[in-house]
Protein backbone atom coordinates (compact mmCIF):
# COMPACT_ATOMS: atom_id res chain seq x y z
CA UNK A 1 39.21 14.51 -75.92
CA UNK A 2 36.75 12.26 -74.98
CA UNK A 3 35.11 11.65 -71.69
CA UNK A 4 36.30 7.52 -72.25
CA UNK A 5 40.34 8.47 -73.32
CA UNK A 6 40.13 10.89 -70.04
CA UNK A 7 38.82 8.29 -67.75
CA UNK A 8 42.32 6.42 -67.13
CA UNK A 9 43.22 9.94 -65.43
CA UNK A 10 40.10 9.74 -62.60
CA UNK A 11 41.17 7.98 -59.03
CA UNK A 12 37.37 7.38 -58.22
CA UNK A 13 35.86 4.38 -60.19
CA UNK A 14 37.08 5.84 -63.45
CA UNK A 15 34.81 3.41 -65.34
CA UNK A 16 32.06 4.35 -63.70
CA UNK A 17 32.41 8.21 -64.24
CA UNK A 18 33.70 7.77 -67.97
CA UNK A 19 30.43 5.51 -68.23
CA UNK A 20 28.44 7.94 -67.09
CA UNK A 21 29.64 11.36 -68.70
CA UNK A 22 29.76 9.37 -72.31
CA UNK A 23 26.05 8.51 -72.04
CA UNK A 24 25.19 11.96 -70.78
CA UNK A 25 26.27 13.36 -74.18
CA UNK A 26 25.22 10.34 -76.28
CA UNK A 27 21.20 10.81 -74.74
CA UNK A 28 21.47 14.14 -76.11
CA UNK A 29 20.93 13.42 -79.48
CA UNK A 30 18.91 10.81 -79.59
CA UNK A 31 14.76 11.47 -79.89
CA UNK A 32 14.28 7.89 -78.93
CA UNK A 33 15.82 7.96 -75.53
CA UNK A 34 12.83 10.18 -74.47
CA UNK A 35 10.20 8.19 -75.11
CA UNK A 36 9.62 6.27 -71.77
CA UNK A 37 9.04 10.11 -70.62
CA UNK A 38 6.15 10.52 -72.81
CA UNK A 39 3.96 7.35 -70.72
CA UNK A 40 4.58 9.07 -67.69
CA UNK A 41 1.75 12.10 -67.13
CA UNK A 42 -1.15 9.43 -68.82
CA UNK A 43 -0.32 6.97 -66.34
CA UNK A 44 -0.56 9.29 -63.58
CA UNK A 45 -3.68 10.72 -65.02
CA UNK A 46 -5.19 6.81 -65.39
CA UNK A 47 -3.97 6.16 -61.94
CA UNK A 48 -5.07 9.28 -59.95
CA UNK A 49 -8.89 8.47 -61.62
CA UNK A 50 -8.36 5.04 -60.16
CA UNK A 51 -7.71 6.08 -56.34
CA UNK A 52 -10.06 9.03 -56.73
CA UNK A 53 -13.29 7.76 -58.16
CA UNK A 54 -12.69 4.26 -55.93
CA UNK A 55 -12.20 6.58 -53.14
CA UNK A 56 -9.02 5.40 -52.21
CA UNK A 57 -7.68 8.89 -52.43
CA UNK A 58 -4.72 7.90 -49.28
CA UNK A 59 -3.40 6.25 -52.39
CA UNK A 60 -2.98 9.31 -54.51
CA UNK A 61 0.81 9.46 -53.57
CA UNK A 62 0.77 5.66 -54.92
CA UNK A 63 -0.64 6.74 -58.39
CA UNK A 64 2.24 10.34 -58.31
CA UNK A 65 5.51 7.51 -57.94
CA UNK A 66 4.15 4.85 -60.05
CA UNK A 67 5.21 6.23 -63.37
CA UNK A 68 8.58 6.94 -62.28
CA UNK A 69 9.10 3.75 -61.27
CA UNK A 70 7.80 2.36 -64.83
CA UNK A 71 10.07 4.90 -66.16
CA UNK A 72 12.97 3.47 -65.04
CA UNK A 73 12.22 -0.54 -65.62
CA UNK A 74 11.40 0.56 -68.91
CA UNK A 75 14.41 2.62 -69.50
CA UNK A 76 16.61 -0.20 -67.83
CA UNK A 77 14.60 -2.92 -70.34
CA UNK A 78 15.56 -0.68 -73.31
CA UNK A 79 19.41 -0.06 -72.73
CA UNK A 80 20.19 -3.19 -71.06
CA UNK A 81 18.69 -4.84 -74.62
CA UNK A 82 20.89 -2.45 -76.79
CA UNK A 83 23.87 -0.98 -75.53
CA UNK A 84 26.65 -4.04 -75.94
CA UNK A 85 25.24 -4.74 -79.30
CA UNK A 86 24.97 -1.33 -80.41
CA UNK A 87 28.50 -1.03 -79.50
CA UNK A 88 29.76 -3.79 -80.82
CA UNK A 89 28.06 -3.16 -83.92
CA UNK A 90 29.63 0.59 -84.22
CA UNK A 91 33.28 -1.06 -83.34
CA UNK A 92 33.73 0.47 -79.76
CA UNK A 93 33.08 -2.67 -78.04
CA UNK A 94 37.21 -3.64 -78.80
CA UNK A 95 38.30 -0.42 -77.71
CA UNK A 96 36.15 0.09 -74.46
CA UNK A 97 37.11 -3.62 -73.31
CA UNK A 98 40.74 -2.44 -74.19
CA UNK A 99 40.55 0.87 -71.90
CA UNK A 100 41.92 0.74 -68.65
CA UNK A 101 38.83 0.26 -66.70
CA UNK A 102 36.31 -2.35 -65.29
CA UNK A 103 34.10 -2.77 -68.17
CA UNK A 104 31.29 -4.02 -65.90
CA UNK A 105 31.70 -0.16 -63.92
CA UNK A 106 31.27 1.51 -67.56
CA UNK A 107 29.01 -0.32 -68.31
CA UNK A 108 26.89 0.40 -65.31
CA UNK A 109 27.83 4.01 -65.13
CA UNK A 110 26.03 4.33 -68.39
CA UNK A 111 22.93 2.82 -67.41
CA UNK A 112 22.87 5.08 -64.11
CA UNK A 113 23.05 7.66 -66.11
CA UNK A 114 19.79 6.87 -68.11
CA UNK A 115 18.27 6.32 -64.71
CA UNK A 116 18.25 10.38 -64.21
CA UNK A 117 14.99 10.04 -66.90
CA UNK A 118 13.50 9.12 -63.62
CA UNK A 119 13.42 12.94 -62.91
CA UNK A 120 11.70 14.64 -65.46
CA UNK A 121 8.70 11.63 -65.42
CA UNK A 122 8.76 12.35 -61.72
CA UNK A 123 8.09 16.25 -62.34
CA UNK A 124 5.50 14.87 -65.05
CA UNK A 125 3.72 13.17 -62.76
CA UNK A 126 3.37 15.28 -59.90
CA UNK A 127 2.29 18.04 -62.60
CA UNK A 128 -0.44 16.02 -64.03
CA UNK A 129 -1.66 15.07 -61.00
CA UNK A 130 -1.32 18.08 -59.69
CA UNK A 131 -2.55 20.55 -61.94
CA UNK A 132 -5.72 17.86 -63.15
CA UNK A 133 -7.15 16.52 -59.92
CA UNK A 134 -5.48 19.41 -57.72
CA UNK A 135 -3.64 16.73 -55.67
CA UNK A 136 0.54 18.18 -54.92
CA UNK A 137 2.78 15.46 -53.31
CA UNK A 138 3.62 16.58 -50.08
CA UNK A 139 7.56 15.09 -49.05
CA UNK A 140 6.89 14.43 -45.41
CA UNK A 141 10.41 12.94 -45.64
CA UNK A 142 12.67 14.44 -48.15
CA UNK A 143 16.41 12.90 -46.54
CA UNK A 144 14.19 9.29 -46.71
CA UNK A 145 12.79 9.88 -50.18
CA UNK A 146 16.28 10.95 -51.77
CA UNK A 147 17.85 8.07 -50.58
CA UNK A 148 15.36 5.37 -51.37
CA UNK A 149 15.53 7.52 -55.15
CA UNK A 150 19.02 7.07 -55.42
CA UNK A 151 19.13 3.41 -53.68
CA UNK A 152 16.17 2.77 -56.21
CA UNK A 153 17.90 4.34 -59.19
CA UNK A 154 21.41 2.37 -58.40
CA UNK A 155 19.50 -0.73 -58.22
CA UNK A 156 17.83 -0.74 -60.96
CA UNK A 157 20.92 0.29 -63.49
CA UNK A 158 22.60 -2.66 -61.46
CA UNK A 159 19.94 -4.98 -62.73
CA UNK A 160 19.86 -3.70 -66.18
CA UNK A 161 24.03 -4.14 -65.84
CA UNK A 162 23.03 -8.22 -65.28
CA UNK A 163 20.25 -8.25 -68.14
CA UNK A 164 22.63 -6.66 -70.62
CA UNK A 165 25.18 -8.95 -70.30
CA UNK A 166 22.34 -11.63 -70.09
CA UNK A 167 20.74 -10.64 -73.38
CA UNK A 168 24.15 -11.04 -75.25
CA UNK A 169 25.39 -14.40 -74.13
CA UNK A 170 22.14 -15.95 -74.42
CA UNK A 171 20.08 -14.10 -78.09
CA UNK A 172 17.27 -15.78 -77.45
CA UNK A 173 16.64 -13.89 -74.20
CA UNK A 174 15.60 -11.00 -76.17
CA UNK A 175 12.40 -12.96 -76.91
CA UNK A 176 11.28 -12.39 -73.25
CA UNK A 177 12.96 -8.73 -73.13
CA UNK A 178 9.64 -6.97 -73.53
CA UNK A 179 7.36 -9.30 -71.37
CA UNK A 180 9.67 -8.45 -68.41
CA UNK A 181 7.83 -5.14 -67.84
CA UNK A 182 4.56 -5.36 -66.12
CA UNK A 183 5.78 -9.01 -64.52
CA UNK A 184 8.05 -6.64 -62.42
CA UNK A 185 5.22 -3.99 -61.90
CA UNK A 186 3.24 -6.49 -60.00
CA UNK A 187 5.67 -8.29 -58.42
CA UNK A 188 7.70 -4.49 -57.56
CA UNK A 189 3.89 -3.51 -55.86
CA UNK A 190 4.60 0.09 -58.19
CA UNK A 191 1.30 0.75 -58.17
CA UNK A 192 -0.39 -1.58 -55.07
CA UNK A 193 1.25 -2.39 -52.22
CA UNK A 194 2.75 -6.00 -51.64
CA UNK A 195 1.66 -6.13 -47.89
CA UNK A 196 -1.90 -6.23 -49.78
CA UNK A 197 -0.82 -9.52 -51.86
CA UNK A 198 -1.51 -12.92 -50.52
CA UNK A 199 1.03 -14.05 -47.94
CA UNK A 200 2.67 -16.57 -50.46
CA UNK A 201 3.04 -13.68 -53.52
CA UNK A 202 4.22 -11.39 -50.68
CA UNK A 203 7.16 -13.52 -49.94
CA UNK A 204 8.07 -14.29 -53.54
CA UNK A 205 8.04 -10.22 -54.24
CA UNK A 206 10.85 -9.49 -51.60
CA UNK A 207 13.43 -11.02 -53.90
CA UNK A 208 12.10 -7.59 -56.63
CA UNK A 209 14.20 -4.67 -55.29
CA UNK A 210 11.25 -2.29 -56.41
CA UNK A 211 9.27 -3.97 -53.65
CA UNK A 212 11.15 -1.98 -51.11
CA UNK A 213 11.70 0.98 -52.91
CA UNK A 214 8.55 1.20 -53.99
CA UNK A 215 7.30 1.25 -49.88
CA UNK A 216 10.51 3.73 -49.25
CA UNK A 217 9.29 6.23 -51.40
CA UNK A 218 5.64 5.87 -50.95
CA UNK A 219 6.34 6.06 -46.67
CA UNK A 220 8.41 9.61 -47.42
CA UNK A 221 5.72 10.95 -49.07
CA UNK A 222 2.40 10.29 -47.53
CA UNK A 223 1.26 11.93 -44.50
CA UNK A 224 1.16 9.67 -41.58
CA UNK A 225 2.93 6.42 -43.19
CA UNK A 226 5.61 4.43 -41.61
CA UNK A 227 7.57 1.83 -42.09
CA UNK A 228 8.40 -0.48 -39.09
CA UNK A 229 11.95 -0.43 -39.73
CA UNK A 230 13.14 1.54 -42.36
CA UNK A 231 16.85 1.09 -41.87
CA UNK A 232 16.12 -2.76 -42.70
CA UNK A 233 14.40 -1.36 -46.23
CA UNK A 234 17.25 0.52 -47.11
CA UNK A 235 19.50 -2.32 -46.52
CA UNK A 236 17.98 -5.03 -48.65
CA UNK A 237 17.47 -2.27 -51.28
CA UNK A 238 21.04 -1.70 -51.22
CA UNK A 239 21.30 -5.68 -50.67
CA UNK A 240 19.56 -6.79 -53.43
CA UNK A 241 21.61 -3.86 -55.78
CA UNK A 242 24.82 -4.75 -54.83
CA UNK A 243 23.74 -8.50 -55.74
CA UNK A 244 22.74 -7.73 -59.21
CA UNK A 245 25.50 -5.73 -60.07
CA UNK A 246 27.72 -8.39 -58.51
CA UNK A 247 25.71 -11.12 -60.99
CA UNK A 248 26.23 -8.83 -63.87
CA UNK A 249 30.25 -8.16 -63.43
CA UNK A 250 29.83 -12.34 -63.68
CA UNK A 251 27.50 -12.88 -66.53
CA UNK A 252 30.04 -9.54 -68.64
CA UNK A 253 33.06 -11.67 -67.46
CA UNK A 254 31.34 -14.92 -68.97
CA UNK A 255 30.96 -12.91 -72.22
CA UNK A 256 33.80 -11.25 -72.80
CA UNK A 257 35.69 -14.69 -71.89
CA UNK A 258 33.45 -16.43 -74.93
CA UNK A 259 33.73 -13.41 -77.31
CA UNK A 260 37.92 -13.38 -76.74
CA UNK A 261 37.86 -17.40 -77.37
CA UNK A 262 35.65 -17.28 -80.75
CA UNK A 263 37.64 -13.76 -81.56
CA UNK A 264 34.24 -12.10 -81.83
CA UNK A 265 34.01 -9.16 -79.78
CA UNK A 266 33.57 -7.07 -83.01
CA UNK A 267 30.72 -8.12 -85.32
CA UNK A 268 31.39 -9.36 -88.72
């Protein structure tokens, strides 16, 4: 039995758990879901030269959580871009739609589960940096830096819920799929902070969750950092997640209205 026919069975968002248990298992096969992971060490080893040989080396912790952070806007450009076709292109769109279940929760319990590829570029990172320029991440705040991780992590699968539906109603939006990525790097601040950018870009970078995750994570992990009010951080993190996810259950509602009308949820 499968983890999608046991999910009308669950009390706790069973879309969201049959979501995510189903992509666990379909990751495991394939070689391509791993190959945001491979990025990860090289840019930690481009950005640790950066900081050290600039002598900016209080930014090393900067250059350690940059590549995770890639890792997961690049994961969350990659699934959100594939996973409704694919399906309806293998037949299970019909039958998922038909399941008792929010389809928007599946949906985006399947892209939080491609978010855990987060981990293993995190461990990447910290080893290359580590183990190259000698320079181990220290977690001055381990209860801040798991939540803005998880916060960060939720957030970004909610976007990628909105941008999947997105890239289905409207084909053409695939054009701009792959020129979304480093956009969102320098408007997220991954790698430099946005309290550096010019007032005006500062303002216009608040509306890019990674923005404040990006400062959560980097204020948990170096020595001496602090954020003026990091209960307000966590907040518009969670804010600005809720608010994509909430845009997404909209934009999936929008297409599955169209496909039902033109009677072409499966493809011909």
């Amino acid at each position: 039995m499968t983890a999608l026919q046991r999910a009308p069975r669950r009390r706790l968002m069973p879309g969201f758990g049959a979501g995510f248990e189903f992509q666990i298992v379909a990751m495991r096969g394939q070689a391509d879901t791993y190959f945001s992971l491979i990025t990860a060490p090289f840019f930690a080893l481009v950005f640790m030269s950066i900081m050290e040989y600039s002598g900016r080396t209080d930014l090393n912790s900067h250059a350690v959580i940059a590549p995770m952070l890639i890792t997961m806007w690049t994961a969350a450009l990659s699934f959100s871009g594939e996973m409704i076709s694919e399906d309806r292109e293998n037949g299970r769109l019909e039958s998922l739609i038909a399941a008792p279940m929010s389809f928007a929760m599946l949906l985006f319990g399947r892209l939080c589960a491609c978010m855990l590829l987060a981990l293993p570029s995190f461990l990447m990172s910290y080893l290359a940096a580590g183990s190259v320029f000698g320079y181990w991440l220290s977690f001055e705040q381990p209860l801040l830096f798991a939540s803005a991780l998880v916060l960060t992590a939720a957030a970004t699968a909610a976007t990628a819920t909105a941008l999947s539906a997105v890239f289905v109603i409207a084909p053409g939006a695939r054009i701009v799929q792959n020129t979304l990525s480093f956009p969102v790097y320098l408007l997220g601040g991954v790698l430099v902070p946005v309290s550096q950018y010019p007032g005006w870009l500062e303002g216009l970078t608040r509306i890019v969750y990674l923005s404040w995750g990006a400062d959560l994570l980097r204020a948990a992990t170096t020595p001496g950092a602090e954020l003026e009010n990091t209960i307000c951080y966590l907040v518009m993190l969670g804010l600005l997640g809720a608010t994509a996810f909430a845009l997404g259950r909209l934009f999936i509602g929008r297409f599955l209205q169209r496909a039902r009308a033109l009677g072409a949820l499966a493809k011909e």
